[in-house]
N, C-alpha and C. Protein backbone atom coordinates (compact mmCIF):
# COMPACT_ATOMS: atom_id res chain seq x y z
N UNK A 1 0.84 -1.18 0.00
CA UNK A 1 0.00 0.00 0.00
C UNK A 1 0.88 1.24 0.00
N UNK A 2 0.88 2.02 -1.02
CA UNK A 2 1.22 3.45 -1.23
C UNK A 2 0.72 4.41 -0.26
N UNK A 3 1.44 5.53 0.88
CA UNK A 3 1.14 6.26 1.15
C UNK A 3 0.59 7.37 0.34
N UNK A 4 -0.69 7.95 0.57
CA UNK A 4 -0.80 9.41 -0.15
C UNK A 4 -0.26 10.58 0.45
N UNK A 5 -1.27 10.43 1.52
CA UNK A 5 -1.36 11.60 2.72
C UNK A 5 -0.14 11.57 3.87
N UNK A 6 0.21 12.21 4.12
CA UNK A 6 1.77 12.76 5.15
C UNK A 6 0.68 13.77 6.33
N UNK A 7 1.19 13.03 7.25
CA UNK A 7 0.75 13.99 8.56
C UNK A 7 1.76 14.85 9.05
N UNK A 8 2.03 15.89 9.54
CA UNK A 8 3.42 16.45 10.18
C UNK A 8 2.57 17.29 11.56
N UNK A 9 3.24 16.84 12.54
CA UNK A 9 2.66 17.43 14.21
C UNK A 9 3.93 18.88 13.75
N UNK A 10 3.38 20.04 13.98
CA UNK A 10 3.65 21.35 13.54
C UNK A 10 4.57 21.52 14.56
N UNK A 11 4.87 21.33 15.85
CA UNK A 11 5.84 21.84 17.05
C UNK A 11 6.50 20.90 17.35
N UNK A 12 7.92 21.35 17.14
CA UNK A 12 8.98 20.18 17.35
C UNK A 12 9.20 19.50 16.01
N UNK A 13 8.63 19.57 15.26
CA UNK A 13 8.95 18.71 13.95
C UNK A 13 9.46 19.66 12.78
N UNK A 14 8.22 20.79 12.31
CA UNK A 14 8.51 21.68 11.20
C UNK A 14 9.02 22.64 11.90
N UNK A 15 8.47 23.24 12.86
CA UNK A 15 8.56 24.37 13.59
C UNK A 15 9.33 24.50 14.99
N UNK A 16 9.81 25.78 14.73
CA UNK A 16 11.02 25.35 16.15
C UNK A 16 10.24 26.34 17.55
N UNK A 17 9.31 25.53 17.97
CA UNK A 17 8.78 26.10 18.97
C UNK A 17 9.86 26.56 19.60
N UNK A 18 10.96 26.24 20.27
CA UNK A 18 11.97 26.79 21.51
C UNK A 18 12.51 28.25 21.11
N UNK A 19 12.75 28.24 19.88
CA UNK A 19 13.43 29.69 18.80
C UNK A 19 11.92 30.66 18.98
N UNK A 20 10.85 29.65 18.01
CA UNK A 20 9.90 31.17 18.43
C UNK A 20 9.80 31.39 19.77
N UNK A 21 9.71 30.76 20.55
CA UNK A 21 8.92 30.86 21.75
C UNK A 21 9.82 31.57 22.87
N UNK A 22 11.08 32.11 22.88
CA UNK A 22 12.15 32.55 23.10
C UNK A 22 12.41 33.88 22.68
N UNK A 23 11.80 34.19 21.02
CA UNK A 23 11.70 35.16 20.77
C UNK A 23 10.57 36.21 21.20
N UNK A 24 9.64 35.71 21.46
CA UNK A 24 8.29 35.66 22.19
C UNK A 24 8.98 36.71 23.52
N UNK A 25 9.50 35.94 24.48
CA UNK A 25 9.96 36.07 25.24
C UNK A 25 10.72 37.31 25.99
N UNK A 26 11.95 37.44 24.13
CA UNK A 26 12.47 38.51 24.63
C UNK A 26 11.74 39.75 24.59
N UNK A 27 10.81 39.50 23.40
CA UNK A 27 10.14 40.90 23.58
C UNK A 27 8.56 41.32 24.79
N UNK A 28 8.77 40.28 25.71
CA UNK A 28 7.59 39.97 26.46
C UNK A 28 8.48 41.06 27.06
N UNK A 29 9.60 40.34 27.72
CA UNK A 29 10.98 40.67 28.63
C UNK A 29 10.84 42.25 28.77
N UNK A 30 11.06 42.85 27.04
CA UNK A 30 11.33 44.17 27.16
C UNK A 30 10.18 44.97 27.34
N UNK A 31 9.16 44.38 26.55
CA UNK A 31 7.63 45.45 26.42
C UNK A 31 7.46 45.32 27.98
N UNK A 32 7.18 44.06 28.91
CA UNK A 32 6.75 44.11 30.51
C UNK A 32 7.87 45.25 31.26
N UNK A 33 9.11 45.41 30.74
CA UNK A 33 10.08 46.46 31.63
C UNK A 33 10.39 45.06 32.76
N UNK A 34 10.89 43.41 32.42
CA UNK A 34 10.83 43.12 33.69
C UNK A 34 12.23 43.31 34.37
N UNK A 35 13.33 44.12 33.21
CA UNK A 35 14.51 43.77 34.29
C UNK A 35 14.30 45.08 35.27
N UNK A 36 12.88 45.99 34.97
CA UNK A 36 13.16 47.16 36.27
C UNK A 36 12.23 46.49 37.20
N UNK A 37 11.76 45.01 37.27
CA UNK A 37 10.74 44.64 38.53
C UNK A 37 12.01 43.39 39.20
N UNK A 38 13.28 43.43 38.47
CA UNK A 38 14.34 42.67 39.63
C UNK A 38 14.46 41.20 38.48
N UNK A 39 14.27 41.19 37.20
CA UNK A 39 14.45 40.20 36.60
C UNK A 39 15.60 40.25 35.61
N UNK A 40 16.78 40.06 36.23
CA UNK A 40 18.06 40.93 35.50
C UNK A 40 18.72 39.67 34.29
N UNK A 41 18.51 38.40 34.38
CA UNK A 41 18.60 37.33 33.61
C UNK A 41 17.82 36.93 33.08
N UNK A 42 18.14 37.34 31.58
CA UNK A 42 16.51 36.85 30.39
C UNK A 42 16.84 35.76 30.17
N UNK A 43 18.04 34.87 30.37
CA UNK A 43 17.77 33.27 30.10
C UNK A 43 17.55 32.82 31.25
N UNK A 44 17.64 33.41 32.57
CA UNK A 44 16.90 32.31 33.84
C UNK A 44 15.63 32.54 33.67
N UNK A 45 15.30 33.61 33.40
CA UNK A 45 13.34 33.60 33.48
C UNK A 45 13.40 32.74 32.48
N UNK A 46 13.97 32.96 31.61
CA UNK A 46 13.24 31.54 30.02
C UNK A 46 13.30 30.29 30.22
N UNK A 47 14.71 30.37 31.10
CA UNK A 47 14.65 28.94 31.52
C UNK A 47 13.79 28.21 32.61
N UNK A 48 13.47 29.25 33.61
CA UNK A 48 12.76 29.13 34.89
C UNK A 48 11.01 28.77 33.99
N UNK A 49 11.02 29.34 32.83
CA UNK A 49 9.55 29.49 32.34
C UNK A 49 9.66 27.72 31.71
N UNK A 50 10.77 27.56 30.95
CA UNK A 50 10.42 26.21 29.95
C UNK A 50 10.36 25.18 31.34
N UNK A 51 11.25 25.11 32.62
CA UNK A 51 10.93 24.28 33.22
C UNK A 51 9.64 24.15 33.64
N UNK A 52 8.53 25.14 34.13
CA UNK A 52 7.35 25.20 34.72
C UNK A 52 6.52 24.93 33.32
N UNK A 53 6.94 25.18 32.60
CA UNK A 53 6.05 24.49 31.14
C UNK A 53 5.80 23.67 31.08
N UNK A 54 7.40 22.87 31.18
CA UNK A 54 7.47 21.37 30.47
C UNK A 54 6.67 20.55 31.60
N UNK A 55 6.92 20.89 33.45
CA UNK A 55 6.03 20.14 34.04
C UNK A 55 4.47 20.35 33.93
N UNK A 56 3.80 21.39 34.03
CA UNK A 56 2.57 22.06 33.58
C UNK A 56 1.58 20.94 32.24
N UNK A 57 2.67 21.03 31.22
CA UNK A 57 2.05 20.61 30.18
C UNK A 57 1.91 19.26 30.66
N UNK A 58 2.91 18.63 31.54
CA UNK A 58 2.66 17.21 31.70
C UNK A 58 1.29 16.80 32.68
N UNK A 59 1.13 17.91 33.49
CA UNK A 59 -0.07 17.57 34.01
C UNK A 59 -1.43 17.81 33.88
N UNK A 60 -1.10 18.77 32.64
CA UNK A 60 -2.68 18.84 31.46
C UNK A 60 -2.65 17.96 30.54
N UNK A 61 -1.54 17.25 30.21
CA UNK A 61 -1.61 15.89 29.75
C UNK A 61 -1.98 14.70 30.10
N UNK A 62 -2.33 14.64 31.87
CA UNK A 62 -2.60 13.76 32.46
C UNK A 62 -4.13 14.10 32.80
N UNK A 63 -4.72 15.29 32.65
CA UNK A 63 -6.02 15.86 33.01
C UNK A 63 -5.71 15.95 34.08
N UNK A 64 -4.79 16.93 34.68
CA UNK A 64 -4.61 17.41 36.28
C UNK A 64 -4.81 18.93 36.43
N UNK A 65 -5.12 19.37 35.42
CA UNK A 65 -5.37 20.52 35.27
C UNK A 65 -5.85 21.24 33.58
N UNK A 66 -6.58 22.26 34.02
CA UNK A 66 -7.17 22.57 32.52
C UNK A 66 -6.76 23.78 31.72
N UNK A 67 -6.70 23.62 30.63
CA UNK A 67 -5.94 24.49 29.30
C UNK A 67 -5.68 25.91 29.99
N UNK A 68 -6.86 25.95 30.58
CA UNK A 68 -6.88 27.84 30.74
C UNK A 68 -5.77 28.17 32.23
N UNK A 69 -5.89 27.48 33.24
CA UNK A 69 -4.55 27.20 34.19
C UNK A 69 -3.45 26.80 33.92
N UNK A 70 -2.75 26.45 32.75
CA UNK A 70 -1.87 25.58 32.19
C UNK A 70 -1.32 27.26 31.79
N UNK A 71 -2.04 28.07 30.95
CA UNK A 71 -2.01 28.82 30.30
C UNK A 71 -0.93 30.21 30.98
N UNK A 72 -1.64 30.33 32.08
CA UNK A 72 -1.23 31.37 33.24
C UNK A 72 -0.04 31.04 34.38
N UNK A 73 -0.75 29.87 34.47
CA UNK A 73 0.06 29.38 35.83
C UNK A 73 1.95 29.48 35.54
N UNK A 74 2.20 29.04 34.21
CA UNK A 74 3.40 28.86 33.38
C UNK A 74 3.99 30.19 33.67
N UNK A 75 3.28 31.40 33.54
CA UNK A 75 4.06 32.52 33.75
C UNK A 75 4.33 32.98 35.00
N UNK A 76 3.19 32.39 35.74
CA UNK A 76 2.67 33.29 37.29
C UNK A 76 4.15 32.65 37.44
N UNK A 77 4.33 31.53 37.66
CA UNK A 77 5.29 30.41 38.47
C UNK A 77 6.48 31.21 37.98
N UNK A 78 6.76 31.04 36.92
CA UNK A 78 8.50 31.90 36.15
C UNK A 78 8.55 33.50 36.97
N UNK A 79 7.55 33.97 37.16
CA UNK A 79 8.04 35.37 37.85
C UNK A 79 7.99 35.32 39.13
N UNK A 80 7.04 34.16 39.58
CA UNK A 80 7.25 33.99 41.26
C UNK A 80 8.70 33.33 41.51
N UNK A 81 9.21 32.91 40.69
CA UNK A 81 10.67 32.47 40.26
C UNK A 81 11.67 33.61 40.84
N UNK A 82 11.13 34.77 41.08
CA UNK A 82 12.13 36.13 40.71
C UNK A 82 11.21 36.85 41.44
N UNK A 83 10.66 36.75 42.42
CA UNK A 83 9.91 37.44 43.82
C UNK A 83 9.25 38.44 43.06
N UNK A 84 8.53 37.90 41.89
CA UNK A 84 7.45 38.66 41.20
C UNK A 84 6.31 38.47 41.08
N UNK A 85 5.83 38.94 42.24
CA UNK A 85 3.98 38.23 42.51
C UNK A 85 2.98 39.28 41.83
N UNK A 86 2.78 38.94 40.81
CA UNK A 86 1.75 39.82 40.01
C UNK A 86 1.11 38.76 39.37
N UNK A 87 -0.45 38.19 39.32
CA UNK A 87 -1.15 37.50 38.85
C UNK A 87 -1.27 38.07 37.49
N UNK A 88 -2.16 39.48 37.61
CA UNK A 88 -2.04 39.94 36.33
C UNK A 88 -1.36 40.03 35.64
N UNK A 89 -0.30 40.93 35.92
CA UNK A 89 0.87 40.74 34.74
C UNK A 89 1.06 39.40 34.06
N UNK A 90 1.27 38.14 34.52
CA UNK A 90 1.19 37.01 34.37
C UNK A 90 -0.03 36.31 33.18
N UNK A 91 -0.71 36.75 33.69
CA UNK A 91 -2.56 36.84 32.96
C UNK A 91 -2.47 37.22 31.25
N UNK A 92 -1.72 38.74 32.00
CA UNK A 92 -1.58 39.73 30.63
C UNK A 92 -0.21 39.04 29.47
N UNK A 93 1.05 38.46 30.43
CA UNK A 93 1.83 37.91 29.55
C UNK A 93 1.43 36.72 28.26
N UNK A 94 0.48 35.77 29.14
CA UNK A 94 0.03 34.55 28.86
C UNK A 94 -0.34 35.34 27.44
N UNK A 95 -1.53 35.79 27.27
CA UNK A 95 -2.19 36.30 26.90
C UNK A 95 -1.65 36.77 25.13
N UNK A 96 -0.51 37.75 25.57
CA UNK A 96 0.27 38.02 24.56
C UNK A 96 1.22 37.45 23.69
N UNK A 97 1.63 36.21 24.94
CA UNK A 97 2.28 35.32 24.48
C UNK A 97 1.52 34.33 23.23
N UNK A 98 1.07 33.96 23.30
CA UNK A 98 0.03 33.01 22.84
C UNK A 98 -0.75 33.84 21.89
N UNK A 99 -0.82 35.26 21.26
CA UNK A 99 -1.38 36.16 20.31
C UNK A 99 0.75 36.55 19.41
N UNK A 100 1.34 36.50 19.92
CA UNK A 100 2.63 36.68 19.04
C UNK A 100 3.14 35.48 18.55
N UNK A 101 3.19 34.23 19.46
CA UNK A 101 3.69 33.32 18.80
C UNK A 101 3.17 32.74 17.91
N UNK A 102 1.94 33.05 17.03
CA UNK A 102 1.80 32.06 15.34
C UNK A 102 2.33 33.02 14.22
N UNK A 103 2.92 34.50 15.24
CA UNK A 103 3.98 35.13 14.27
C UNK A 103 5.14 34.88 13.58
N UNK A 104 5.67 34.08 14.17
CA UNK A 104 6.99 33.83 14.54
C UNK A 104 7.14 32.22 13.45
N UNK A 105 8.18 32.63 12.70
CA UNK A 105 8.57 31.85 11.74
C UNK A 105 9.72 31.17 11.68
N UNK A 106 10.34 30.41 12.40
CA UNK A 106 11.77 29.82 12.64
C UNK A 106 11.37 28.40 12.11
N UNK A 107 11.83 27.73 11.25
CA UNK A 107 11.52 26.06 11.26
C UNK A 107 12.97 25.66 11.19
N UNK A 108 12.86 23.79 11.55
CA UNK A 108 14.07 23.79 11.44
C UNK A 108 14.70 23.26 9.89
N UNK A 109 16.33 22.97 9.99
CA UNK A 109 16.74 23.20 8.78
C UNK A 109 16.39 22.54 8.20
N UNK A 110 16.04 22.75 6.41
CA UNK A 110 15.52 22.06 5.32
C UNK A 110 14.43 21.48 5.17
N UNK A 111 12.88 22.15 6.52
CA UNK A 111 11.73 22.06 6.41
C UNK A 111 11.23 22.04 5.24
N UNK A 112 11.76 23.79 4.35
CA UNK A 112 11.34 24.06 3.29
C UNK A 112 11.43 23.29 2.31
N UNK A 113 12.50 22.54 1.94
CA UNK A 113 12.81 22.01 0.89
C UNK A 113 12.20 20.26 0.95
N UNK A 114 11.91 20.18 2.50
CA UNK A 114 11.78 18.83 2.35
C UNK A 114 10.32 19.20 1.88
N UNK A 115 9.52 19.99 2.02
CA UNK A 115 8.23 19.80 2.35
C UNK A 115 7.80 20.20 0.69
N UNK A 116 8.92 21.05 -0.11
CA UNK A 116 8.57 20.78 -1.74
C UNK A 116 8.58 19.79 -2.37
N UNK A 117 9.92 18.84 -1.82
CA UNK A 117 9.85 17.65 -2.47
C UNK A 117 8.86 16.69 -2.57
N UNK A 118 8.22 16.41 -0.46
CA UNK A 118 6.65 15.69 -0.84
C UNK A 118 6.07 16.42 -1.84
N UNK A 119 5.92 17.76 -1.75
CA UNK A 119 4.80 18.16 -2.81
C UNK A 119 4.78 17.79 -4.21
N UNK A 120 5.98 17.96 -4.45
CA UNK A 120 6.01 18.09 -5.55
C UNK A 120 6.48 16.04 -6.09
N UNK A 121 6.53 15.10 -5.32
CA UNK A 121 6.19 14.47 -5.35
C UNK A 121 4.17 13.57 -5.27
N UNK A 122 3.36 14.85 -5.11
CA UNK A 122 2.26 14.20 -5.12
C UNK A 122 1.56 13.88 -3.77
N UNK A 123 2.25 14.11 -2.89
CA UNK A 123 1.65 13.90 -1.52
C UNK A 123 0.92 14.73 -0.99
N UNK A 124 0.07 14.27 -0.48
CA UNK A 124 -1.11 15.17 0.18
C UNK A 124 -0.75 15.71 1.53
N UNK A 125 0.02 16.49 1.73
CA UNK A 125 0.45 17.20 3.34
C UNK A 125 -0.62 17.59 4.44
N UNK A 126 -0.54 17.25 5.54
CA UNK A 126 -1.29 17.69 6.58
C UNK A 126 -0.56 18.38 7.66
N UNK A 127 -0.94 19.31 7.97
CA UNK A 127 -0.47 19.91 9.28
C UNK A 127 -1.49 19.75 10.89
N UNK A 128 -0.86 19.13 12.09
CA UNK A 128 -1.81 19.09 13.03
C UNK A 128 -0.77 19.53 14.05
N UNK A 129 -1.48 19.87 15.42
CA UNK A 129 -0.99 19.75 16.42
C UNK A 129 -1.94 20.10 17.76
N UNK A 130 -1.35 19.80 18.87
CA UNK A 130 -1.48 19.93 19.87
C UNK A 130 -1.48 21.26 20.94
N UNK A 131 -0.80 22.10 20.18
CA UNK A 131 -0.82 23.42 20.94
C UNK A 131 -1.87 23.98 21.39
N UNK A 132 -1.91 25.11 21.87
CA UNK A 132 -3.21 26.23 21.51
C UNK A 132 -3.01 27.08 20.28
């Protein structure tokens, strides 16, 4: 049996979620002003953020919590990281975060070219994923 159709999960595969989502970041970083609220390392907050992600996501993966807490909590936690207790701000980051990142165009190398060749081999491409 001949494949037609090609599925590709969009994050982590074509797309370099960590690059956009980083870039995301820095400009969260600068538009919030957070190095004047005591956040003087933009790779510990990023990093402080992907760790509270990566566990987060695992426990909306397990149904331990739901999309819209998953959403917030990720940031609240990274700035309570850095004796930054602002819900809102947090609220408001989420928020922006998640409205800039389907901006953001980084894939990784030779996405482009691989993804002419299916085409232009005849394959029917699908894009899915899991994100928000």
């Amino acid at each position: 049996m001949k494949y037609r159709h090609l599925f590709f999960d969009l994050d982590h595969t074509l797309w370099d979620f960590e690059v956009n989502a980083k870039e995301c970041f820095q400009e969260l970083y600068m538009d919030k002003q957070l190095q004047s609220r005591g956040i003087d390392d933009f790779d510990a907050f990023f990093s402080a953020y992907s760790t509270h992600n990566e566990r987060l996501w695992g426990e909306y993966t397990k149904g331990l919590i739901l999309q819209a807490e998953l959403r917030w909590r990720r940031m609240w936690l990274a700035l309570m990281d850095f004796g930054v207790e602002d819900e809102s701000l947090s609220k408001t980051m989420s928020v922006e975060f998640l409205e800039r990142l389907p901006y953001k165009k980084n894939l990784f190398p030779h996405t482009i070219e691989i993804l002419e060749y299916l085409k232009n081999k005849d394959y029917v491409l699908h894009l899915i994923t899991n994100g928000f």
